[in-house]
C-alpha atoms as a PDB file:
ATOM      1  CA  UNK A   1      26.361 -25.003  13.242  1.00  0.00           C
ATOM      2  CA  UNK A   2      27.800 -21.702  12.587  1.00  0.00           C
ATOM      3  CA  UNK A   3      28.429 -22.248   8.787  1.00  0.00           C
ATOM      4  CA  UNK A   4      24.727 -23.245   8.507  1.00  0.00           C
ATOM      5  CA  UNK A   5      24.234 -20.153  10.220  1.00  0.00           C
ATOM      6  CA  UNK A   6      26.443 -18.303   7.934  1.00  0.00           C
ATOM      7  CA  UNK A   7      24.616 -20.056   4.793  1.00  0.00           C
ATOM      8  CA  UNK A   8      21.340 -18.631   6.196  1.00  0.00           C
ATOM      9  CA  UNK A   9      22.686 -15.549   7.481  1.00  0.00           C
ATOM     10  CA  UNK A  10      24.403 -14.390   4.314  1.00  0.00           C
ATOM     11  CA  UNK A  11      21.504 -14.677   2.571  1.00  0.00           C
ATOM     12  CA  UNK A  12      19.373 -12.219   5.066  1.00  0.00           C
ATOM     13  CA  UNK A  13      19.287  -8.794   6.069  1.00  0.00           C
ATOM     14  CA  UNK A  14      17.431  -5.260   6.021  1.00  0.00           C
ATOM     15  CA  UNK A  15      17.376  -3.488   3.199  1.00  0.00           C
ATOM     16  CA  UNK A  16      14.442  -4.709   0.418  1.00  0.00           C
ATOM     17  CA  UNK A  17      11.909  -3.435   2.950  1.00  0.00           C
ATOM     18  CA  UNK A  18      11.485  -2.039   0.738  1.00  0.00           C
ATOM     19  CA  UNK A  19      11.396  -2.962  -3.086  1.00  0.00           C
ATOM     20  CA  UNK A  20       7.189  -3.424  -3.205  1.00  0.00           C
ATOM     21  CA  UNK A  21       6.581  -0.427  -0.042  1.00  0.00           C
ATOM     22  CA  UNK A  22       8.602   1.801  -2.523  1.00  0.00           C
ATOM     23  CA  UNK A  23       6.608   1.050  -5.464  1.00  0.00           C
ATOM     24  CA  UNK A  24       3.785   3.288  -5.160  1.00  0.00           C
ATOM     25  CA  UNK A  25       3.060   5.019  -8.714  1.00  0.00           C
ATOM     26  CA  UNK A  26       4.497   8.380  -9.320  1.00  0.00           C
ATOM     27  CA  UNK A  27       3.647  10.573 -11.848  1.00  0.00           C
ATOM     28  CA  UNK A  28       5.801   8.611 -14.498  1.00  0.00           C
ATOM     29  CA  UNK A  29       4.818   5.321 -13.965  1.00  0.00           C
ATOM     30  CA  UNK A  30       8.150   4.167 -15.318  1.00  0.00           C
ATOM     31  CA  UNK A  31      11.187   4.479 -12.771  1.00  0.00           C
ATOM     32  CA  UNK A  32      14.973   3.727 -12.468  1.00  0.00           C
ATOM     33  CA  UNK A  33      17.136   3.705  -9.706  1.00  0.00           C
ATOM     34  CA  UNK A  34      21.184   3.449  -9.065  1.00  0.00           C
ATOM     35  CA  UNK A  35      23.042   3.183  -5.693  1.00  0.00           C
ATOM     36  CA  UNK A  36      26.254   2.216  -4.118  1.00  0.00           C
ATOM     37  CA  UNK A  37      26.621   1.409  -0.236  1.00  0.00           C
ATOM     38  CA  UNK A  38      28.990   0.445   1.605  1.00  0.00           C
ATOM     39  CA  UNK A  39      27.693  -2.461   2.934  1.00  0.00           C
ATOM     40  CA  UNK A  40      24.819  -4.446   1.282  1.00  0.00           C
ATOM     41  CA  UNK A  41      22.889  -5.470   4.538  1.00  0.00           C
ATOM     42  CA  UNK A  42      19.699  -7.644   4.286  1.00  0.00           C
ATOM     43  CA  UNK A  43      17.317  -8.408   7.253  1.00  0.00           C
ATOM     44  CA  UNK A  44      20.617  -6.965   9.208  1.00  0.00           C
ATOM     45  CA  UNK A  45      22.797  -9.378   7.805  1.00  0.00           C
ATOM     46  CA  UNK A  46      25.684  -8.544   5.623  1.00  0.00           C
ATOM     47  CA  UNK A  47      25.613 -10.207   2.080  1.00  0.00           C
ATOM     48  CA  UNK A  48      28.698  -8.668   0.889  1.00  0.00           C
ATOM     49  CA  UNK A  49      31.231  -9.728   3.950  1.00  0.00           C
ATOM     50  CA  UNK A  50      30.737  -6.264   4.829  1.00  0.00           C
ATOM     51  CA  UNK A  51      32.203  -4.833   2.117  1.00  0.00           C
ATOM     52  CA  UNK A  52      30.622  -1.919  -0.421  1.00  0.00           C
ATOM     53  CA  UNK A  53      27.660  -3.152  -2.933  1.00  0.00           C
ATOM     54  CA  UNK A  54      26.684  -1.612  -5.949  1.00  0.00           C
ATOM     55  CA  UNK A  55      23.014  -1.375  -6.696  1.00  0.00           C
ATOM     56  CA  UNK A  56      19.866  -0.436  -9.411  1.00  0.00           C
ATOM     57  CA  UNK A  57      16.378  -1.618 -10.250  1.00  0.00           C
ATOM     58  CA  UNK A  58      13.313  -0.585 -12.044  1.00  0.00           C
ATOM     59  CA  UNK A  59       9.841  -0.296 -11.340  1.00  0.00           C
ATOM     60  CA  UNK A  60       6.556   0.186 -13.575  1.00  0.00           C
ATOM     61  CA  UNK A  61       4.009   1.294 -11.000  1.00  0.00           C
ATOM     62  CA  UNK A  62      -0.054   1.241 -13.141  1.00  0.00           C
ATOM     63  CA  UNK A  63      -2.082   4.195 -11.373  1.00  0.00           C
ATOM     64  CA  UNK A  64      -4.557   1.355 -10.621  1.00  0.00           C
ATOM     65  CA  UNK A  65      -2.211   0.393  -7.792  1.00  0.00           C
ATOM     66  CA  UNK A  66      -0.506  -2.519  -9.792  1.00  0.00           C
ATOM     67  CA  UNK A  67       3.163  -2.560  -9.635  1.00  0.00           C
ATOM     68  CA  UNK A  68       6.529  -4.927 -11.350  1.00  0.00           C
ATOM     69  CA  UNK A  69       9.891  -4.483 -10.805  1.00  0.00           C
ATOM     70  CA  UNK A  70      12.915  -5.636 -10.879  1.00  0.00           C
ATOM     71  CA  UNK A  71      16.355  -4.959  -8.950  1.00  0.00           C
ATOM     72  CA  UNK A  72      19.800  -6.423  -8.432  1.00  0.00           C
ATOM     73  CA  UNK A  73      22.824  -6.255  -6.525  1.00  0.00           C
ATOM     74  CA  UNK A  74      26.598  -7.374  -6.112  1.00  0.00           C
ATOM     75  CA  UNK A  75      26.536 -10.068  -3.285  1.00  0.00           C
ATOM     76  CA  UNK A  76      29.237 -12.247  -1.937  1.00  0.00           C
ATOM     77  CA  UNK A  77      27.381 -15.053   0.256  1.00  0.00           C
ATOM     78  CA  UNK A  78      27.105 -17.304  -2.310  1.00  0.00           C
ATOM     79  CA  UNK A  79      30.815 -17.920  -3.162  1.00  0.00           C
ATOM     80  CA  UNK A  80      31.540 -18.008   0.519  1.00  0.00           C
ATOM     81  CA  UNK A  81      29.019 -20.659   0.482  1.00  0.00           C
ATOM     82  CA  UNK A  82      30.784 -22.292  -2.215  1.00  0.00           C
ATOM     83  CA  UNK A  83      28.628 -21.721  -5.020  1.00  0.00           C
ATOM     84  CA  UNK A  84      29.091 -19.183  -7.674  1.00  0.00           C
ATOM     85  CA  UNK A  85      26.852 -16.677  -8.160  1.00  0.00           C
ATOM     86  CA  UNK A  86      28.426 -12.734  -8.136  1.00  0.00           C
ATOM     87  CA  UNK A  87      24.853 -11.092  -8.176  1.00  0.00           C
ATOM     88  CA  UNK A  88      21.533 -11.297  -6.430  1.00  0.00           C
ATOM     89  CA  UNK A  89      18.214 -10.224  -8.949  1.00  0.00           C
ATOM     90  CA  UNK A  90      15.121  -9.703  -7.211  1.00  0.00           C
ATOM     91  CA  UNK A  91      11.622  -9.953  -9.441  1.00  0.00           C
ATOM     92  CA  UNK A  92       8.768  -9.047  -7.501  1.00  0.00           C
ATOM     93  CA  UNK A  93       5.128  -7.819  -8.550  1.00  0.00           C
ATOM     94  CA  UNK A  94       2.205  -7.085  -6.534  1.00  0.00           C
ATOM     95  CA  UNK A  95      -1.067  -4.994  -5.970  1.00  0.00           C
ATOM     96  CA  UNK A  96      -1.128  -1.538  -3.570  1.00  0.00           C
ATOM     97  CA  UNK A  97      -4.712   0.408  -2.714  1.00  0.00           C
ATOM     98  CA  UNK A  98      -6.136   2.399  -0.112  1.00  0.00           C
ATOM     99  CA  UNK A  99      -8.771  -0.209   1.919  1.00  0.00           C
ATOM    100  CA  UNK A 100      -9.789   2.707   3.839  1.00  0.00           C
ATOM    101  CA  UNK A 101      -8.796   6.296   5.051  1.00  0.00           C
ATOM    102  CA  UNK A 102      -5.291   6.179   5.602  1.00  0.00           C
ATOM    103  CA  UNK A 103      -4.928   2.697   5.542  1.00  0.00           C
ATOM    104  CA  UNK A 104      -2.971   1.151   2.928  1.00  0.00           C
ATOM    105  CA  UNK A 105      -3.173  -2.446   1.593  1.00  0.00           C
ATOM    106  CA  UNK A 106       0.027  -3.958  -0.286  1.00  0.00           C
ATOM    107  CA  UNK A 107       0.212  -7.831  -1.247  1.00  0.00           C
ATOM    108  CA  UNK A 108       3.157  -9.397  -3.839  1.00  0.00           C
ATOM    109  CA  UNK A 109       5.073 -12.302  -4.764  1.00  0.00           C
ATOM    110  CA  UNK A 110       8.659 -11.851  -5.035  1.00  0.00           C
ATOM    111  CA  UNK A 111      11.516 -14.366  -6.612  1.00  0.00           C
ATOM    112  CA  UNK A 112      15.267 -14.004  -5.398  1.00  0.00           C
ATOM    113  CA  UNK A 113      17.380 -15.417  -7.867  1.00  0.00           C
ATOM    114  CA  UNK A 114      20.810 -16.413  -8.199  1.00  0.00           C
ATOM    115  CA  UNK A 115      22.117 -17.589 -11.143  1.00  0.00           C
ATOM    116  CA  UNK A 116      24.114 -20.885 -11.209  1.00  0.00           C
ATOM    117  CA  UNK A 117      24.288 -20.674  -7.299  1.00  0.00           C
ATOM    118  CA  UNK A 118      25.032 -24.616  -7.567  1.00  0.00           C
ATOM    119  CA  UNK A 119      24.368 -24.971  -4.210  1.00  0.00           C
ATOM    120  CA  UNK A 120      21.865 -28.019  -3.150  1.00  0.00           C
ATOM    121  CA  UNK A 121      19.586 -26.798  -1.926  1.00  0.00           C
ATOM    122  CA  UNK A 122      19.312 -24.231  -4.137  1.00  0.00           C
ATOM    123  CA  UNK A 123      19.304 -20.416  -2.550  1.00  0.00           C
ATOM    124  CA  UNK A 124      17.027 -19.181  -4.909  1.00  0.00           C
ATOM    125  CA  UNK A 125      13.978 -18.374  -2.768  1.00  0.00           C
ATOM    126  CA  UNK A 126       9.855 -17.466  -3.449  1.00  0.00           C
ATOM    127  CA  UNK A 127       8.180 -15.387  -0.938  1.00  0.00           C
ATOM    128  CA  UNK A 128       4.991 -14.040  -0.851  1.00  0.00           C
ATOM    129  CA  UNK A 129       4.296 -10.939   1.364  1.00  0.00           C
ATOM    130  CA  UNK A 130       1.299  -8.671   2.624  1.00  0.00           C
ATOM    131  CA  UNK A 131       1.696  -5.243   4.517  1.00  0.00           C
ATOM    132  CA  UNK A 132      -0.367  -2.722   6.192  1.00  0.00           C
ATOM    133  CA  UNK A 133      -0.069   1.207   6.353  1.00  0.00           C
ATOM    134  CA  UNK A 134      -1.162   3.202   8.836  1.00  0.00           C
ATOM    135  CA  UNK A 135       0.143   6.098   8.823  1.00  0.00           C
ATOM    136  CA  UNK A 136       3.715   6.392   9.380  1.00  0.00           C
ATOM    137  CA  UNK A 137       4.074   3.108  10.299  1.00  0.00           C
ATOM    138  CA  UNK A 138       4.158  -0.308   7.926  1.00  0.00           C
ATOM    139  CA  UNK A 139       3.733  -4.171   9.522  1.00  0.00           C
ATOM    140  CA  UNK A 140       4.578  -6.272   6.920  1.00  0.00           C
ATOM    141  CA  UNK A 141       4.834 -10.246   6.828  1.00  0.00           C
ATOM    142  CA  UNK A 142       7.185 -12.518   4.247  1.00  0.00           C
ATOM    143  CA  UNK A 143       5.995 -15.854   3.694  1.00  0.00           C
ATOM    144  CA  UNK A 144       8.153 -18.242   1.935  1.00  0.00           C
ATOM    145  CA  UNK A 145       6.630 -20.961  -0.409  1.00  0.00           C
ATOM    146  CA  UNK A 146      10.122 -22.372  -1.167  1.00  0.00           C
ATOM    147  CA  UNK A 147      13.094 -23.686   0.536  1.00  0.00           C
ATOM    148  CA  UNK A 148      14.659 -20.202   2.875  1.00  0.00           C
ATOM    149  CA  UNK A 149      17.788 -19.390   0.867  1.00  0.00           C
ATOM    150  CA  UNK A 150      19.369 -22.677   1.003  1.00  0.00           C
ATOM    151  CA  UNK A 151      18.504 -24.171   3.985  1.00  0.00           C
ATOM    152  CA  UNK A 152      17.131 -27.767   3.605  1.00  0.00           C
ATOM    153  CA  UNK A 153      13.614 -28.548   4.329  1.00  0.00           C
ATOM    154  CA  UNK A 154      12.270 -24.013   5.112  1.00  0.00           C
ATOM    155  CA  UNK A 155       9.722 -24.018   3.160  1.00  0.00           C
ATOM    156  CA  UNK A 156       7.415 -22.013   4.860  1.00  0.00           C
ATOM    157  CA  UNK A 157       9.534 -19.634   7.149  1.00  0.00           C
ATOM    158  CA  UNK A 158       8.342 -16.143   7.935  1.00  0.00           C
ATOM    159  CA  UNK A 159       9.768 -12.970   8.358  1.00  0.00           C
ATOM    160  CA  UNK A 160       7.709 -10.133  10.225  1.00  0.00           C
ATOM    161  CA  UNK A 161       8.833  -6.172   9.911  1.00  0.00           C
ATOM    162  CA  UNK A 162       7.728  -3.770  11.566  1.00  0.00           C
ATOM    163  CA  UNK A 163       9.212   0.111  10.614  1.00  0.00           C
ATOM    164  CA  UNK A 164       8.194   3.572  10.143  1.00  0.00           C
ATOM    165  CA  UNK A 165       8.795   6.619   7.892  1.00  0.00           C
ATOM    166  CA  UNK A 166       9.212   9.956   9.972  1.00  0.00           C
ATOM    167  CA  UNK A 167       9.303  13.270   7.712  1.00  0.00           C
ATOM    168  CA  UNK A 168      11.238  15.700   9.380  1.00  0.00           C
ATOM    169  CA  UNK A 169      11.199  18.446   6.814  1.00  0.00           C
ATOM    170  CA  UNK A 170      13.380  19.666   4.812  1.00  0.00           C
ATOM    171  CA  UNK A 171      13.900  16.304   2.656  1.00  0.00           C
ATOM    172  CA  UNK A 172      14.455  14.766   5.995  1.00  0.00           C
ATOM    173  CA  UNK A 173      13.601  11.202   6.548  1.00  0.00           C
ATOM    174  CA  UNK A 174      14.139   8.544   9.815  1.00  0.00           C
ATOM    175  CA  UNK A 175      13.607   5.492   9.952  1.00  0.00           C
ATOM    176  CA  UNK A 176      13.576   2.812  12.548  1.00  0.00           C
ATOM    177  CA  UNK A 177      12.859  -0.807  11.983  1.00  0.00           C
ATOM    178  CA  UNK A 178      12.364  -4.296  14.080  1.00  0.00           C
ATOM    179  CA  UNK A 179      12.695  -7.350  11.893  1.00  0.00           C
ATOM    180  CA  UNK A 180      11.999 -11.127  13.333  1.00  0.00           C
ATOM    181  CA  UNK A 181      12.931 -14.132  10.837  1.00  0.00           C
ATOM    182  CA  UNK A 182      11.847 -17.342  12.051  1.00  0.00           C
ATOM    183  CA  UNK A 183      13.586 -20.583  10.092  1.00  0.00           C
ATOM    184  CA  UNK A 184      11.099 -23.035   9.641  1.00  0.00           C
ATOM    185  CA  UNK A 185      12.340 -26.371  10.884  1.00  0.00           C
ATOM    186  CA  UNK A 186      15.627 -24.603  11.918  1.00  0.00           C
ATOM    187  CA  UNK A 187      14.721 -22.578  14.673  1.00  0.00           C
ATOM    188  CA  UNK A 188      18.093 -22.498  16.040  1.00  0.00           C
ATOM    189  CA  UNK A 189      18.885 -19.848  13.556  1.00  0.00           C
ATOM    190  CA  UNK A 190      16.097 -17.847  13.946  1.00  0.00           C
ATOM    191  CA  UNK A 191      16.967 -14.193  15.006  1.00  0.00           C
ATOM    192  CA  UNK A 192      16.010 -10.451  15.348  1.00  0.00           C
ATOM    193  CA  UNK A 193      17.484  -7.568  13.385  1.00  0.00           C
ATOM    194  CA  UNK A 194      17.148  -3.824  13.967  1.00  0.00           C
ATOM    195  CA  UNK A 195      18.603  -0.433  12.349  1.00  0.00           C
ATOM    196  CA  UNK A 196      17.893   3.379  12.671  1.00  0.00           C
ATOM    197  CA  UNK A 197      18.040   5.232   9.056  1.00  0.00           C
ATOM    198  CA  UNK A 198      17.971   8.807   8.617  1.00  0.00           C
ATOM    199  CA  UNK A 199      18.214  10.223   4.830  1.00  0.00           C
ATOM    200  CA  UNK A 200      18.536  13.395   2.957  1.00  0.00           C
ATOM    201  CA  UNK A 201      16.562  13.617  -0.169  1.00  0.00           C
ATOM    202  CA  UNK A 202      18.338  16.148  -2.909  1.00  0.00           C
ATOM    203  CA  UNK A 203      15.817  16.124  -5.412  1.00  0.00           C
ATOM    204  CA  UNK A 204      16.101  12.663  -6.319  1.00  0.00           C
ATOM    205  CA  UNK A 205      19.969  12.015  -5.045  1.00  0.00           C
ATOM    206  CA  UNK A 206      19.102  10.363  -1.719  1.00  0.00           C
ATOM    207  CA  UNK A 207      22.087  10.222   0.893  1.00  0.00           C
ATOM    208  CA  UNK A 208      21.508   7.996   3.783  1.00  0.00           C
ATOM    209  CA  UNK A 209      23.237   6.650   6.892  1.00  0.00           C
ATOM    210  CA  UNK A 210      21.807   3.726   9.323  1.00  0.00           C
ATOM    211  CA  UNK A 211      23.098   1.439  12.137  1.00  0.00           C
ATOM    212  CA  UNK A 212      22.148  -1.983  11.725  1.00  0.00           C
ATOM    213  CA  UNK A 213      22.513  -4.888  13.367  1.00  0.00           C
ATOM    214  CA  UNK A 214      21.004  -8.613  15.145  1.00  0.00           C
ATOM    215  CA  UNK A 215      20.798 -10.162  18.252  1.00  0.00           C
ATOM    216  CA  UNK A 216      23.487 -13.135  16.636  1.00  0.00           C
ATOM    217  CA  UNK A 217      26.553 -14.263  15.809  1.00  0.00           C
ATOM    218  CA  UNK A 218      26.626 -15.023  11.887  1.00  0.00           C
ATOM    219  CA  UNK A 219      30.394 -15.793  10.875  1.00  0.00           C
ATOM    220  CA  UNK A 220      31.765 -16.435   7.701  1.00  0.00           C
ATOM    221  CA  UNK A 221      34.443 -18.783   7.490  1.00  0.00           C
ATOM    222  CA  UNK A 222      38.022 -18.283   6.680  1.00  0.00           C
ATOM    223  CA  UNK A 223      41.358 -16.615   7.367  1.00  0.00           C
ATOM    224  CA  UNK A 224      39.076 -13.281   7.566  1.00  0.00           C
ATOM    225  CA  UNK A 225      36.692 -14.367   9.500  1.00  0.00           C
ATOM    226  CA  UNK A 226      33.565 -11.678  10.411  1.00  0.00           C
ATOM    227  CA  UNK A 227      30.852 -11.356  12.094  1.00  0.00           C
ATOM    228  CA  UNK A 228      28.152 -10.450   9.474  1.00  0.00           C
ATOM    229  CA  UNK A 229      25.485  -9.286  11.632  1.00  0.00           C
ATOM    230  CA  UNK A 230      27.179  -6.956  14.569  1.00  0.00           C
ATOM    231  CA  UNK A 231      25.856  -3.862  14.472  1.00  0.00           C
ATOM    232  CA  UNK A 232      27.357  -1.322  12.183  1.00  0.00           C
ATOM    233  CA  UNK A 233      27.023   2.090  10.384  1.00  0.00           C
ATOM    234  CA  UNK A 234      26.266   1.975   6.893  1.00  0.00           C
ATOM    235  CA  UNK A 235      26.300   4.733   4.198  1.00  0.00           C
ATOM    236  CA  UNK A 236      24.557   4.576   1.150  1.00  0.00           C
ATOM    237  CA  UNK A 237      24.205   6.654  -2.045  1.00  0.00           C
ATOM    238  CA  UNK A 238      20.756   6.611  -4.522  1.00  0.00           C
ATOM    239  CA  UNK A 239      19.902   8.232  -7.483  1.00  0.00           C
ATOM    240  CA  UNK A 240      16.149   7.832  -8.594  1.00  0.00           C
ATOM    241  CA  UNK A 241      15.174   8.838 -12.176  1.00  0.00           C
END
């Protein structure tokens, strides 16, 4: 049970929140981005057997509210899995607007991809998601039209997160988050994640530091074996230009 868990764990944690909330169009409606961390954590789960990740995307954001990106990092799941695939790519695309005063609308698809994973099933993974602004605060629900990262017979699995931006001045950000992914068909390995952010914005060079972690036990197998979802501080590095 635990290396299913592990399969499905590796594959999860916090972090793209935030790929279609951070695509609102800036002035240049072309952007890049660049970032090491040292510890790639999705939906509170590790994907890099807690180890550092390097990190960039792009994003083309229309000032009609239509967005496409792309990003990508360094991942380790998979081979601990025993596929083969060094890198995660994420392609996502979607529609942001304003439904009414200061309430903000943002639907997408988005396609996690990993190439030659060779594992059956297959962890790349379709979602489609839709989130709500108000505010400072974002609800936003995942819903996936394929098989969840590998696991057999997931299609359909949801993940609901619920965070919030806090401007504290001075380039000051913080930023908690409560994450709930239910496994379709595998509710065993359902779970809740959590993490605290607070970042520094330099114009453009954004330093950041969060604890992260879930309410289980996700192991990865081996002499080495970890815990990939015990809480943990994580430090990242992003350059935006």
């Amino acid at each position: 049970m635990k290396q299913q868990l592990a399969t499905l764990a590796l594959a999860l944690s916090a972090a793209l929140p935030a790929f279609a909330q951070e695509a609102a169009a800036p002035v240049d409606p072309l952007s890049f981005n660049v970032s090491v961390t040292t510890d790639y954590r999705y939906r509170g789960i590790s994907q890099t057997r807690l180890k550092p990740a390097l990190q960039g995307g792009a994003d083309y954001a229309s000032p009609s509210g239509f967005y496409i990106g792309a990003w990508g990092s360094t991942i380790k799941w998979i081979k601990d899995a025993g596929g083969d695939a060094p890198a995660e790519v994420d392609v996502y695309a979607g529609y942001k607007t304003e439904v009414s005063k200061d309430l903000l609308l943002d639907v997408g698809v988005l396609q996690y991809y990993y190439s030659k994973n060779k594992l059956n099933p297959s962890a790349n993974t379709l979602e489609l998601y839709g989130a709500l602004t108000a505010g400072p605060v974002t609800g936003k629900l995942s819903y996936s039209t394929s098989n969840l990262f590998g696991f057999a017979d997931s299609k359909g699995s949801l993940y609901l997160d619920l965070s919030a931006s806090f401007d504290l001045g001075d380039g000051l950000m913080l930023t908690p988050h409560l994450g709930r992914q239910e496994v379709r068909h595998n509710k065993t390995y359902s779970y809740t994640d959590y993490s605290l952010a607070l970042s520094k914005d330099f114009s453009g060079l954004v330093v950041s530091g969060a604890v992260i972690g879930t309410d289980t036990d996700a192991y990865v197998g081996g002499p080495s074996s970890k815990n990939l979802g015990k809480a943990g501080l994580v430090l990242s590095l992003k350059k935006s230009f």
